[in-house]
N, C-alpha and C. Protein backbone atom coordinates (compact mmCIF):
# COMPACT_ATOMS: atom_id res chain seq x y z
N UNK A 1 4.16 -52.75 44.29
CA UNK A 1 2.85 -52.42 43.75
C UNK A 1 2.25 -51.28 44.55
N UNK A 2 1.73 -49.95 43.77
CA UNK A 2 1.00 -49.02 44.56
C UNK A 2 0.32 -49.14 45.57
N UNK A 3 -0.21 -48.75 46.33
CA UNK A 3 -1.45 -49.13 46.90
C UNK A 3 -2.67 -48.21 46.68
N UNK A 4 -3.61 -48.22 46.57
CA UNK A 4 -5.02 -47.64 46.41
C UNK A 4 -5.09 -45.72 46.92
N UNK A 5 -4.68 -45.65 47.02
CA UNK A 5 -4.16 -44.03 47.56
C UNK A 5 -3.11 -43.32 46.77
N UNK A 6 -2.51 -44.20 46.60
CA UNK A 6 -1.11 -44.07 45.58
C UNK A 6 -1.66 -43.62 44.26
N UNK A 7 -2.66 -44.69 44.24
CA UNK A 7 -2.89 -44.41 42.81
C UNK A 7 -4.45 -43.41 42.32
N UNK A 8 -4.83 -43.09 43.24
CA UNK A 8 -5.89 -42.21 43.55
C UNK A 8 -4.85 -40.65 43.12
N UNK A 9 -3.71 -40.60 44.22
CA UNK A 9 -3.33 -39.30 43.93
C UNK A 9 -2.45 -39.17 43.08
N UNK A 10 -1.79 -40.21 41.99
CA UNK A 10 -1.71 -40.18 40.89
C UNK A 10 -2.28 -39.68 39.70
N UNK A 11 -3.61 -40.08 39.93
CA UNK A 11 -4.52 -39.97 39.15
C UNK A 11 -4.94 -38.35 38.78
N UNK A 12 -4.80 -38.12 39.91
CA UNK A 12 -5.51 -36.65 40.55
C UNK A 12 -4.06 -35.78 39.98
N UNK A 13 -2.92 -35.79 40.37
CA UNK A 13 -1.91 -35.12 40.05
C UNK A 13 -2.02 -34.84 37.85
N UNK A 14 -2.49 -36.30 37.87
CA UNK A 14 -2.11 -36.52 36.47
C UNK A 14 -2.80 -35.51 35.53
N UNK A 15 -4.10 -35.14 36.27
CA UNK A 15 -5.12 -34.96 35.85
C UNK A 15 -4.94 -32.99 36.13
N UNK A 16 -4.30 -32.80 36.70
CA UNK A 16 -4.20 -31.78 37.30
C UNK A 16 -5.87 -30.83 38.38
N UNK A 17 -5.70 -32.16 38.78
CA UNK A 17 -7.08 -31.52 39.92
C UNK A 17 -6.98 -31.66 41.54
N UNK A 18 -6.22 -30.36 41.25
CA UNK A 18 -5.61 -29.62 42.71
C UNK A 18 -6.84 -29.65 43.84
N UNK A 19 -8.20 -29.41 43.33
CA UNK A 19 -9.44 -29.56 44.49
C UNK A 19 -9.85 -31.19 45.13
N UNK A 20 -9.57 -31.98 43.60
CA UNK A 20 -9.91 -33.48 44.49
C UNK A 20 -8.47 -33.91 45.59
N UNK A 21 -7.85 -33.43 45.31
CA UNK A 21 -6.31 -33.82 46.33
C UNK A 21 -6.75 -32.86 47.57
N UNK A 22 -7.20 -31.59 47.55
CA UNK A 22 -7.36 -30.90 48.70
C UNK A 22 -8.88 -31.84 49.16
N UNK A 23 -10.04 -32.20 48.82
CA UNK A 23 -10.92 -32.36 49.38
C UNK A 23 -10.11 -33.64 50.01
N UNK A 24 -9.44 -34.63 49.43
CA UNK A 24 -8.84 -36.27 50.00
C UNK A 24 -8.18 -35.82 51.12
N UNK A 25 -7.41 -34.62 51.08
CA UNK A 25 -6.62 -34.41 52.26
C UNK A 25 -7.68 -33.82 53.69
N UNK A 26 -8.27 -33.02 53.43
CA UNK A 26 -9.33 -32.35 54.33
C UNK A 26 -10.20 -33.79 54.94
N UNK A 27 -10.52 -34.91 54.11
CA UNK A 27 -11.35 -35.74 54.68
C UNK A 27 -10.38 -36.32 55.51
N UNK A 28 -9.02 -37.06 54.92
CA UNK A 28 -8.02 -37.69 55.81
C UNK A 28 -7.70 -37.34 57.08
N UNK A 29 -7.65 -35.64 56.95
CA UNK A 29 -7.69 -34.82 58.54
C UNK A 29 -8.65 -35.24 59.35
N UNK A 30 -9.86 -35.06 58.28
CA UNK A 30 -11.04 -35.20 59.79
C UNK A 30 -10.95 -36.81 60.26
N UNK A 31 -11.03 -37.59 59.67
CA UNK A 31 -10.74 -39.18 59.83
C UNK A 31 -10.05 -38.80 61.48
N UNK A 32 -8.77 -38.61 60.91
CA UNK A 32 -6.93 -38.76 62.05
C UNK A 32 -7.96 -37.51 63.48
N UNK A 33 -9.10 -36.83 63.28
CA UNK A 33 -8.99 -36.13 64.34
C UNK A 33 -10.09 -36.70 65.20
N UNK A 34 -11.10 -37.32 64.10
CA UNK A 34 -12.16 -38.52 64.95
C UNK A 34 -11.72 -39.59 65.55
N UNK A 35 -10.51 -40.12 64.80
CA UNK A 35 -10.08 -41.63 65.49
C UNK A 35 -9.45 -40.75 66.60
N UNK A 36 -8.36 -40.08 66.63
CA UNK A 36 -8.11 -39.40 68.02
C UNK A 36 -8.27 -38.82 69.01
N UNK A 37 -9.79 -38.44 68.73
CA UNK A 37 -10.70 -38.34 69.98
C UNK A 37 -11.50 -39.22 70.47
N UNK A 38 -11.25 -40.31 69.97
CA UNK A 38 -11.79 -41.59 70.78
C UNK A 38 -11.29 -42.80 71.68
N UNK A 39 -12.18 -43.06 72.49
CA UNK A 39 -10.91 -43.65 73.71
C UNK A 39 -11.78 -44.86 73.95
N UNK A 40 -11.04 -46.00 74.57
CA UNK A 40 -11.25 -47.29 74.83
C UNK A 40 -10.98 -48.25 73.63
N UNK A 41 -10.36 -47.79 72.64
CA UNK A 41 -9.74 -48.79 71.89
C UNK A 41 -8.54 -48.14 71.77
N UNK A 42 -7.68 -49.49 70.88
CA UNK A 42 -6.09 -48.49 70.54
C UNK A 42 -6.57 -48.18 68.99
N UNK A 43 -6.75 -47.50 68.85
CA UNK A 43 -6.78 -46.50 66.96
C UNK A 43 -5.36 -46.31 66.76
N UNK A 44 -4.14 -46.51 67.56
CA UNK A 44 -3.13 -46.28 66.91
C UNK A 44 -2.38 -46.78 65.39
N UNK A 45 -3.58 -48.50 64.82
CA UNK A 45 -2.55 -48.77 63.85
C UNK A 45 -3.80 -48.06 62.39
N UNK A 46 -4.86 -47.66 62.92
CA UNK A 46 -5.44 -47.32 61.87
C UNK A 46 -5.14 -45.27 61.50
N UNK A 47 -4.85 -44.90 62.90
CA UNK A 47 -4.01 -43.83 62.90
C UNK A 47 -2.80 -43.46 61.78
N UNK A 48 -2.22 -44.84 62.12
CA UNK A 48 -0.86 -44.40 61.65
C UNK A 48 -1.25 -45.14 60.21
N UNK A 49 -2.05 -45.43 59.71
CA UNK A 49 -2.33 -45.58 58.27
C UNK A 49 -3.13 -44.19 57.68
N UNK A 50 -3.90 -43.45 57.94
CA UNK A 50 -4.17 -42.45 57.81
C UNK A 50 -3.34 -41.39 57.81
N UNK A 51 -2.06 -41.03 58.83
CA UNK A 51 -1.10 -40.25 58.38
C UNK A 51 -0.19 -40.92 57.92
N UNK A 52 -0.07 -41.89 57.22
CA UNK A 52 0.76 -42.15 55.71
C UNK A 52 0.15 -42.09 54.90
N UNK A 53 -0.88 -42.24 54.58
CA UNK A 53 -2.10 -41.58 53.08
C UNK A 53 -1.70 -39.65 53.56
N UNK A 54 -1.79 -39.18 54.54
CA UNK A 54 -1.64 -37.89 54.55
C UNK A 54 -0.49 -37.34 54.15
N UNK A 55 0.85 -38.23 53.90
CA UNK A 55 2.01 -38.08 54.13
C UNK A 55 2.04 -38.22 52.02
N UNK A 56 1.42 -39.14 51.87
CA UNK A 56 1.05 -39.34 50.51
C UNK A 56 0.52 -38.06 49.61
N UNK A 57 -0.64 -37.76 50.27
CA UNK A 57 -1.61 -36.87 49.48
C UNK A 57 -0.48 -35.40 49.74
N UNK A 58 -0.14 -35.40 50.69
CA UNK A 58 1.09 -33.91 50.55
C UNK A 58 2.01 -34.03 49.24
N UNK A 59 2.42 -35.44 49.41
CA UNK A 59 3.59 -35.12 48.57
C UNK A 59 2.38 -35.29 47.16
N UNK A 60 1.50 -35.67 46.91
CA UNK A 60 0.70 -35.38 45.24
C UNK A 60 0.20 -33.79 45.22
N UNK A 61 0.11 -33.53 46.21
CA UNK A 61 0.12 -31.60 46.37
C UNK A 61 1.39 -30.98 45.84
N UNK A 62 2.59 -31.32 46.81
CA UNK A 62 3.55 -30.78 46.06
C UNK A 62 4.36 -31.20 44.81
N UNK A 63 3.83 -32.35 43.94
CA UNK A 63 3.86 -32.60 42.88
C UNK A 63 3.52 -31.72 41.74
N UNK A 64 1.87 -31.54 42.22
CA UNK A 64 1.22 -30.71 41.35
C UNK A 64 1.37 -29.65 41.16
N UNK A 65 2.27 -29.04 42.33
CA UNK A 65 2.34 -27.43 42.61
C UNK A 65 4.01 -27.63 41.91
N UNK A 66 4.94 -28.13 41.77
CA UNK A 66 6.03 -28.02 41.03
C UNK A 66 5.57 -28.33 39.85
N UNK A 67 4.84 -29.44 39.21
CA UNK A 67 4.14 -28.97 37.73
C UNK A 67 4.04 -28.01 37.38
N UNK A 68 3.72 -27.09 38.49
CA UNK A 68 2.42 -25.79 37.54
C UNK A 68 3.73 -25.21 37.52
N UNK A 69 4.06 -24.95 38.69
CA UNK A 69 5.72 -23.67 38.51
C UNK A 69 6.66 -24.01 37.49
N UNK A 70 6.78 -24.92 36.84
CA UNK A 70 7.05 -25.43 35.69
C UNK A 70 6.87 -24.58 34.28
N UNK A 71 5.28 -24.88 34.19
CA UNK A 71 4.85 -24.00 33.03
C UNK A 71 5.01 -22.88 32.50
């Protein structure tokens, strides 16, 4: 079963809206660069959930971008 990201950039691919996938990715960055400048906890497992949504939202980028080269 998808999970909630999955199907967000599904949606977005489907739809062909190349700006909501860039704004999801730009927020995901800033997320991965706030949790990593913070210290006295471990952020590592919410880290490493954030760069697999990032790892996600790339590949619905390069989805969309082999669509278009398609046409």
């Amino acid at each position: 079963m998808p999970n909630a990201i999955e199907q967000i950039v599904d949606a977005y691919v489907r739809l062909k809206n190349r700006r909501g996938l860039d704004e999801l990715m730009m927020h995901r960055q800033r997320l991965a660069v706030d949790l990593k400048s913070r210290s006295g906890y471990d952020f590592s497992l919410p880290i490493g959930q954030i760069d697999e949504e990032i790892a996600i939202i790339e590949a619905g980028l390069s989805r969309l971008k082999a669509d278009n080269s398609t046409i």
